[in-house]
C-alpha atoms as a PDB file:
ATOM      1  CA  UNK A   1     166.572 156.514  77.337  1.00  0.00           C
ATOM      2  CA  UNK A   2     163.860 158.703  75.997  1.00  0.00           C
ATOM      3  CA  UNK A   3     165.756 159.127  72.791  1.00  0.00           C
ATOM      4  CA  UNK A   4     166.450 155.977  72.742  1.00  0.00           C
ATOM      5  CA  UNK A   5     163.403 154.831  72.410  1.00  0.00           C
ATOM      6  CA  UNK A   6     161.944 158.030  70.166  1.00  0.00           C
ATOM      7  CA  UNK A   7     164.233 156.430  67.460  1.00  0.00           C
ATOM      8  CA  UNK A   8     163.326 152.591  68.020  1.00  0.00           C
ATOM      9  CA  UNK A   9     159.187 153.712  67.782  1.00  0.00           C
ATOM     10  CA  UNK A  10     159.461 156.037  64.730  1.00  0.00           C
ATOM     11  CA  UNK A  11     159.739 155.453  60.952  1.00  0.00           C
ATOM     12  CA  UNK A  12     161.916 153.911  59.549  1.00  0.00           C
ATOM     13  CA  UNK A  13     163.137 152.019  62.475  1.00  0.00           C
ATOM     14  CA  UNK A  14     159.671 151.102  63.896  1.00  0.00           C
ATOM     15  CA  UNK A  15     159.058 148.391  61.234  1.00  0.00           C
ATOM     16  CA  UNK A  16     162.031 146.124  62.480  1.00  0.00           C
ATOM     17  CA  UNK A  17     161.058 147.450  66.070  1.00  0.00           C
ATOM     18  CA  UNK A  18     157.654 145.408  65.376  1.00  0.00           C
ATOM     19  CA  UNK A  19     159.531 142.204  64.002  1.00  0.00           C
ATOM     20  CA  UNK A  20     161.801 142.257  66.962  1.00  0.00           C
ATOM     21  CA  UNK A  21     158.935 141.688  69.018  1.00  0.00           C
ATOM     22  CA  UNK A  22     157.639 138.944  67.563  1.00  0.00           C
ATOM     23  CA  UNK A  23     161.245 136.883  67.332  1.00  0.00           C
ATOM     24  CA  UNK A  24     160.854 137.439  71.178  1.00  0.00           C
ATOM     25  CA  UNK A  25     157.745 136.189  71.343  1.00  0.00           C
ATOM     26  CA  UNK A  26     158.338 133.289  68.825  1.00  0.00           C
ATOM     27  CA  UNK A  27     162.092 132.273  71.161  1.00  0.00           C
ATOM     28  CA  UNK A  28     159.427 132.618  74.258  1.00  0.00           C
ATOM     29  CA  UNK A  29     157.286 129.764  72.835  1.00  0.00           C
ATOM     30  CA  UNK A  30     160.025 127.556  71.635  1.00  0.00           C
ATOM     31  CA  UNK A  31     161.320 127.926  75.474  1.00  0.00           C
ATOM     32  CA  UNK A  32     158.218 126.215  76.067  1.00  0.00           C
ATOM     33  CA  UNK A  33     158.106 123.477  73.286  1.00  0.00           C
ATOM     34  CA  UNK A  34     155.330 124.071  71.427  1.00  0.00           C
ATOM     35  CA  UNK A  35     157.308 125.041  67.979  1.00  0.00           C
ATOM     36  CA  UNK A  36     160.574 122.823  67.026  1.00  0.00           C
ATOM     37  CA  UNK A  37     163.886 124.320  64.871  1.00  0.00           C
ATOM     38  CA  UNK A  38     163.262 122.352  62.342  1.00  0.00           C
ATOM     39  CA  UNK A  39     163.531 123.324  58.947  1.00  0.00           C
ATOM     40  CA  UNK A  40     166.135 125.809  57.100  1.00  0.00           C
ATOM     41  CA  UNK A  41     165.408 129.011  55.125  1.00  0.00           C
ATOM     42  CA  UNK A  42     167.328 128.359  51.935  1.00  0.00           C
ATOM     43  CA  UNK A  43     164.635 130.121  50.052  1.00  0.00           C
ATOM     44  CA  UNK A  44     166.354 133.464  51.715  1.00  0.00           C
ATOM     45  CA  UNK A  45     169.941 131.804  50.461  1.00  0.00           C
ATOM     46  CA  UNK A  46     170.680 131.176  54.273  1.00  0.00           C
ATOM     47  CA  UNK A  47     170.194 126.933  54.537  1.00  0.00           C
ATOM     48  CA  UNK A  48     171.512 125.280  57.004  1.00  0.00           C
ATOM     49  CA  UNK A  49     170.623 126.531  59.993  1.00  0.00           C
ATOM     50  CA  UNK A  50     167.155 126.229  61.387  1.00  0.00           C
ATOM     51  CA  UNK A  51     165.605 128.618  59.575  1.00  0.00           C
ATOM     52  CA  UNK A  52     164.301 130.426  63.451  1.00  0.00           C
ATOM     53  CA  UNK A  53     167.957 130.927  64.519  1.00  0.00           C
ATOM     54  CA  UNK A  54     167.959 132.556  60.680  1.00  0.00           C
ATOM     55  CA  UNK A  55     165.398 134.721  60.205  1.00  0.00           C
ATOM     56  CA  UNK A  56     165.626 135.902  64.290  1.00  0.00           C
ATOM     57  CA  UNK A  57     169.504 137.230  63.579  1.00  0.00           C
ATOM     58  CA  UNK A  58     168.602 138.389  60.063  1.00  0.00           C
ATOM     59  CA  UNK A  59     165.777 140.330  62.369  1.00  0.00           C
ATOM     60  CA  UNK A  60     167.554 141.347  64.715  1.00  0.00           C
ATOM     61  CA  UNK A  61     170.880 142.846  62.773  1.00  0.00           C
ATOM     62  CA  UNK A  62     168.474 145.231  60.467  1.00  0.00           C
ATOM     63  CA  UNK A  63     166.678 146.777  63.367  1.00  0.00           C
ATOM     64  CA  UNK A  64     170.331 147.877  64.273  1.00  0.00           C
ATOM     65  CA  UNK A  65     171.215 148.844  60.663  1.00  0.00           C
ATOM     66  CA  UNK A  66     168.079 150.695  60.540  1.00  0.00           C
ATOM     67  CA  UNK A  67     168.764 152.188  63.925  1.00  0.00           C
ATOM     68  CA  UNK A  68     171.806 153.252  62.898  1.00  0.00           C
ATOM     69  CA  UNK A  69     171.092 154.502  59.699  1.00  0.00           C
ATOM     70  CA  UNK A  70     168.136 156.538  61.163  1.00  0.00           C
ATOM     71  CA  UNK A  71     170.727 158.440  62.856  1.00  0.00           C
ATOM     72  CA  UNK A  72     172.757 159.417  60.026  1.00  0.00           C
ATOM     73  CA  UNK A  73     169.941 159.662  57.172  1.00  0.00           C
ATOM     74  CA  UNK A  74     167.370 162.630  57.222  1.00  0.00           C
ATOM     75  CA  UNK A  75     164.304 163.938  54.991  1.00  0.00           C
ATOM     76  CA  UNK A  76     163.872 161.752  51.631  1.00  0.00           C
ATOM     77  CA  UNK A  77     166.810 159.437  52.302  1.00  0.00           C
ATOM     78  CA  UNK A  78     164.924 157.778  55.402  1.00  0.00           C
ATOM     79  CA  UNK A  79     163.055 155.764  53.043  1.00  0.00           C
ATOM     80  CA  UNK A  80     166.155 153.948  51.750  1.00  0.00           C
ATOM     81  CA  UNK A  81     167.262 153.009  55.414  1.00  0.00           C
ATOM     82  CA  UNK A  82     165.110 150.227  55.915  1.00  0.00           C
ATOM     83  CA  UNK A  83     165.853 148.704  52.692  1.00  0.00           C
ATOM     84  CA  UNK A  84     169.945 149.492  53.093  1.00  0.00           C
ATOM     85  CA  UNK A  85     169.065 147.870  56.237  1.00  0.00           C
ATOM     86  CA  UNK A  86     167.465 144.398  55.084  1.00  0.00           C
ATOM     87  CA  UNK A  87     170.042 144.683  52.490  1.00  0.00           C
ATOM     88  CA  UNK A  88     173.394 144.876  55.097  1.00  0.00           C
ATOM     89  CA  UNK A  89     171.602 142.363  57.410  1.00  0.00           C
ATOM     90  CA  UNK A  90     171.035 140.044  54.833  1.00  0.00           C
ATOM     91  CA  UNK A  91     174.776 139.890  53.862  1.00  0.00           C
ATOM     92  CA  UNK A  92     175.932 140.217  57.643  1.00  0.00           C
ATOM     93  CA  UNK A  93     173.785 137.082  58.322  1.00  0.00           C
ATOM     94  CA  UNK A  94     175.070 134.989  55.203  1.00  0.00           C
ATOM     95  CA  UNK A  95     178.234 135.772  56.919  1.00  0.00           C
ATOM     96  CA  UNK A  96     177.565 134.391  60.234  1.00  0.00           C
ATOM     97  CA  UNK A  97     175.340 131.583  58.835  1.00  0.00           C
ATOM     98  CA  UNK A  98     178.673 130.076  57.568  1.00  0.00           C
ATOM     99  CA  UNK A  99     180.247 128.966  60.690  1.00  0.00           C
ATOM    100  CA  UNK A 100     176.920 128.551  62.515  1.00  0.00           C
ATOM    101  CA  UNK A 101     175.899 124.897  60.292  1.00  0.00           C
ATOM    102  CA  UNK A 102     178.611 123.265  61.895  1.00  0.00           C
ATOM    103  CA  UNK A 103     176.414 123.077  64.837  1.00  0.00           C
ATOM    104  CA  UNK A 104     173.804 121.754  63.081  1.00  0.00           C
ATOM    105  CA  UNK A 105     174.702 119.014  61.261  1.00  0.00           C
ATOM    106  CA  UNK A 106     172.451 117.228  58.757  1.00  0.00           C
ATOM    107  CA  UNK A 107     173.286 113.743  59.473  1.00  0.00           C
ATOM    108  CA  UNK A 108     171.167 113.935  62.856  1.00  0.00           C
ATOM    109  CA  UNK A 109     168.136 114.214  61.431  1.00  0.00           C
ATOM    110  CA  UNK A 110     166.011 110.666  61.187  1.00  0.00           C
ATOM    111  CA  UNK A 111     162.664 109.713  60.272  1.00  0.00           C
ATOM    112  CA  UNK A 112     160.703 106.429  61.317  1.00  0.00           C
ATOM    113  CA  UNK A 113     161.209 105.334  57.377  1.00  0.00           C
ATOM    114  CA  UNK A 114     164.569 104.330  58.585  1.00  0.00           C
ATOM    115  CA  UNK A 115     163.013 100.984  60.014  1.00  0.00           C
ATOM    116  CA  UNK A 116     162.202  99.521  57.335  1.00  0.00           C
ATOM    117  CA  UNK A 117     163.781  97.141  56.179  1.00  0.00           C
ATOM    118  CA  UNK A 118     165.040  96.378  59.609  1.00  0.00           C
ATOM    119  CA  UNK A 119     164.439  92.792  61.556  1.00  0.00           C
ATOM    120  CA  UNK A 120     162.183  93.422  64.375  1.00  0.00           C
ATOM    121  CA  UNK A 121     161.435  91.146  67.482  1.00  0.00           C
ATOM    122  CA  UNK A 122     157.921  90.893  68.834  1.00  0.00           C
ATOM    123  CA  UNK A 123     157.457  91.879  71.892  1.00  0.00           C
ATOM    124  CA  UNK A 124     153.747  92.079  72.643  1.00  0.00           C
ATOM    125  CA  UNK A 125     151.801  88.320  72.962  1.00  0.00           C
ATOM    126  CA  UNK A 126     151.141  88.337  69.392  1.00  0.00           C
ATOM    127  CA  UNK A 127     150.857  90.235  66.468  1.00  0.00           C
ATOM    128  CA  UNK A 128     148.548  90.860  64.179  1.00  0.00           C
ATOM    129  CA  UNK A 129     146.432  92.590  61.466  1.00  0.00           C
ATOM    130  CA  UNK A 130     145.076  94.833  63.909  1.00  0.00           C
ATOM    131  CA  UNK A 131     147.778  94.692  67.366  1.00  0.00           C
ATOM    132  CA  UNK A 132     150.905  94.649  67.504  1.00  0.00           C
ATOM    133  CA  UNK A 133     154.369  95.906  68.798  1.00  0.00           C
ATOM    134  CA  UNK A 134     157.880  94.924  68.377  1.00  0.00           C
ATOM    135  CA  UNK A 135     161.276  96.522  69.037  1.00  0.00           C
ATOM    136  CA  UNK A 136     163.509  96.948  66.518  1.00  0.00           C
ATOM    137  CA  UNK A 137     167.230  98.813  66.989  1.00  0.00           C
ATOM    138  CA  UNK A 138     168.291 102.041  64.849  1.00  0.00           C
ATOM    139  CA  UNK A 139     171.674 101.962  62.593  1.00  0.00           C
ATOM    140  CA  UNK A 140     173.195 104.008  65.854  1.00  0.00           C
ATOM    141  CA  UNK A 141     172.554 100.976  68.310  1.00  0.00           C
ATOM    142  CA  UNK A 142     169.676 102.771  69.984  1.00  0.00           C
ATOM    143  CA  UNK A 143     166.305 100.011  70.148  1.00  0.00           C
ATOM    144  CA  UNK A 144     162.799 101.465  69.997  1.00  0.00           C
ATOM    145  CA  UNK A 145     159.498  99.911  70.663  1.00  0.00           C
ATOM    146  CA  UNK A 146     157.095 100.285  67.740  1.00  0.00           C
ATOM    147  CA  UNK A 147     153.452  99.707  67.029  1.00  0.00           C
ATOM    148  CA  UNK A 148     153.125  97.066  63.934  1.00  0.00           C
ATOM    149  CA  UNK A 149     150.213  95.446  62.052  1.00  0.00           C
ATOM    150  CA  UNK A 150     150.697  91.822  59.774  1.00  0.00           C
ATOM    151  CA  UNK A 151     149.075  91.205  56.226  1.00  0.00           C
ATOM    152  CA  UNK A 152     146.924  88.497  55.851  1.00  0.00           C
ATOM    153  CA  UNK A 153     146.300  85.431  58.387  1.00  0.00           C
ATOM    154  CA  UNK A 154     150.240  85.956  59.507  1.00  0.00           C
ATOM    155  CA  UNK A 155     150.298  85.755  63.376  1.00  0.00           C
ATOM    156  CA  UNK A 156     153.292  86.339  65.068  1.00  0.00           C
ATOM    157  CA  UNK A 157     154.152  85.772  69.265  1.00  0.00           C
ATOM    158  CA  UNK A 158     156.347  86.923  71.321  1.00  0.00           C
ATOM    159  CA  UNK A 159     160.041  86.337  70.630  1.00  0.00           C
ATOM    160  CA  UNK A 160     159.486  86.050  66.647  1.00  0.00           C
ATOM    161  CA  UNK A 161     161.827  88.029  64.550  1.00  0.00           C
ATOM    162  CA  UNK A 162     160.182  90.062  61.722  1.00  0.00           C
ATOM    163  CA  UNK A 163     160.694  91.840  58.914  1.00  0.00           C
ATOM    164  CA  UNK A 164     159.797  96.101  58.552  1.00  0.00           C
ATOM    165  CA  UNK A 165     158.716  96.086  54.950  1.00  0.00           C
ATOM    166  CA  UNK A 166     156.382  99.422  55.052  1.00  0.00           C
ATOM    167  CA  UNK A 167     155.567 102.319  57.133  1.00  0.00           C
ATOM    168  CA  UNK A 168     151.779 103.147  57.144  1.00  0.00           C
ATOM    169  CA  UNK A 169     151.904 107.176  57.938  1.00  0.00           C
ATOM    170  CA  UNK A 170     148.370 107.363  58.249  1.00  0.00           C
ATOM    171  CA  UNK A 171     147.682 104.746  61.258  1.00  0.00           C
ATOM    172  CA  UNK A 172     151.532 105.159  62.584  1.00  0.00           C
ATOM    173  CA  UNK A 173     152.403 101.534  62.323  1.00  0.00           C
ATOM    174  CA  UNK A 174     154.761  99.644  60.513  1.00  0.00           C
ATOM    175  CA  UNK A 175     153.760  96.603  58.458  1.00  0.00           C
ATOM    176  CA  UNK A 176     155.821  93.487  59.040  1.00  0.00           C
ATOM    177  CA  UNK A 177     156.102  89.911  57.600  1.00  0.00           C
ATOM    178  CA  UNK A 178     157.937  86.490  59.404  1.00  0.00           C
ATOM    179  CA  UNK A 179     161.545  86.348  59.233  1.00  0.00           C
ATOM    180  CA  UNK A 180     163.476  83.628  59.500  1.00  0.00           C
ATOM    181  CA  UNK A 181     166.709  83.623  59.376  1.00  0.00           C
ATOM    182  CA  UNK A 182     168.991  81.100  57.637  1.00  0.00           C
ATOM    183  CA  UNK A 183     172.460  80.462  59.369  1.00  0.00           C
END
């Protein structure tokens, strides 16, 4: 164990040694929801995948080049290992990337920009410039209840079908008009 660890503390190894702790401590505060896998790393070539999941295996397979290769390199060639290293974990992980997007599919990812243009129903007493909420259902059949604001004197009550014609980012509302709907 003591050589073990001689190895995973000294040059060249030490410098993945150092990332591998902090992928542990990055996977210990996603356990606790404060950080989302959210977006990719295609800027490394490797989209499609959160780009965590990525960078974490892409971490964690050149510390174990670079162990390895500090085993078998000595004198001048030990600063080549850790670049061999990034090099062979880099390709490993394009490798394994591959079969790893099928569990994360693209198509699950929505955005509140897919109301509008939805009919909503009021469901607060009324709506208006400044209150308002209404539930409106998603493409998938799931309903939501969502703040919205109308433009002018428009007042709408409960019951009254609307229109989503704009999502205000800024206050988190959507803007709605009356809807009436001809049979």
């Amino acid at each position: 164990m003591g050589e073990f660890l001689s190895t995973a503390l000294s040059f060249p190894t030490v410098i993945f040694s150092f990332l591998l702790v902090v992928v542990a401590g990055y996977w210990l505060v996603v356990i606790t929801g404060l950080f989302e896998l959210d977006d990719d790393a295609a800027w490394l070539g490797l989209g499609g995948v959160p780009a965590g999941v990525t960078l974490s295996l892409l971490i964690a397979l050149a510390w174990l080049l670079c162990l390895i290769g500090s085993q078998f390199a000595t004198g001048g060639l030990l600063i080549a290992v850790p670049f061999a290293a990034a090099g062979g974990a880099w390709l490993a992980t394009r490798g394994l990337v591959v079969p790893l997007r099928r569990l994360f599919p693209d198509g699950d990812r929505h955005s509140r920009g897919d109301f509008v243009g939805q009919m909503c129903v009021i469901r607060t007493g009324s709506a208006t410039h400044d209150f308002g909420q209404a539930e409106v259902t998603a493409a998938d059949g799931s309903s939501a209840v969502v703040q919205v604001r109308t433009t002018g004197q428009d007042r709408l009550s409960r019951g009254d079908k609307a229109l989503i014609f704009e999502y205000d980012a800024d206050g988190e509302f959507f803007w709605v008009m009356p809807y009436e709907s001809e049979l």
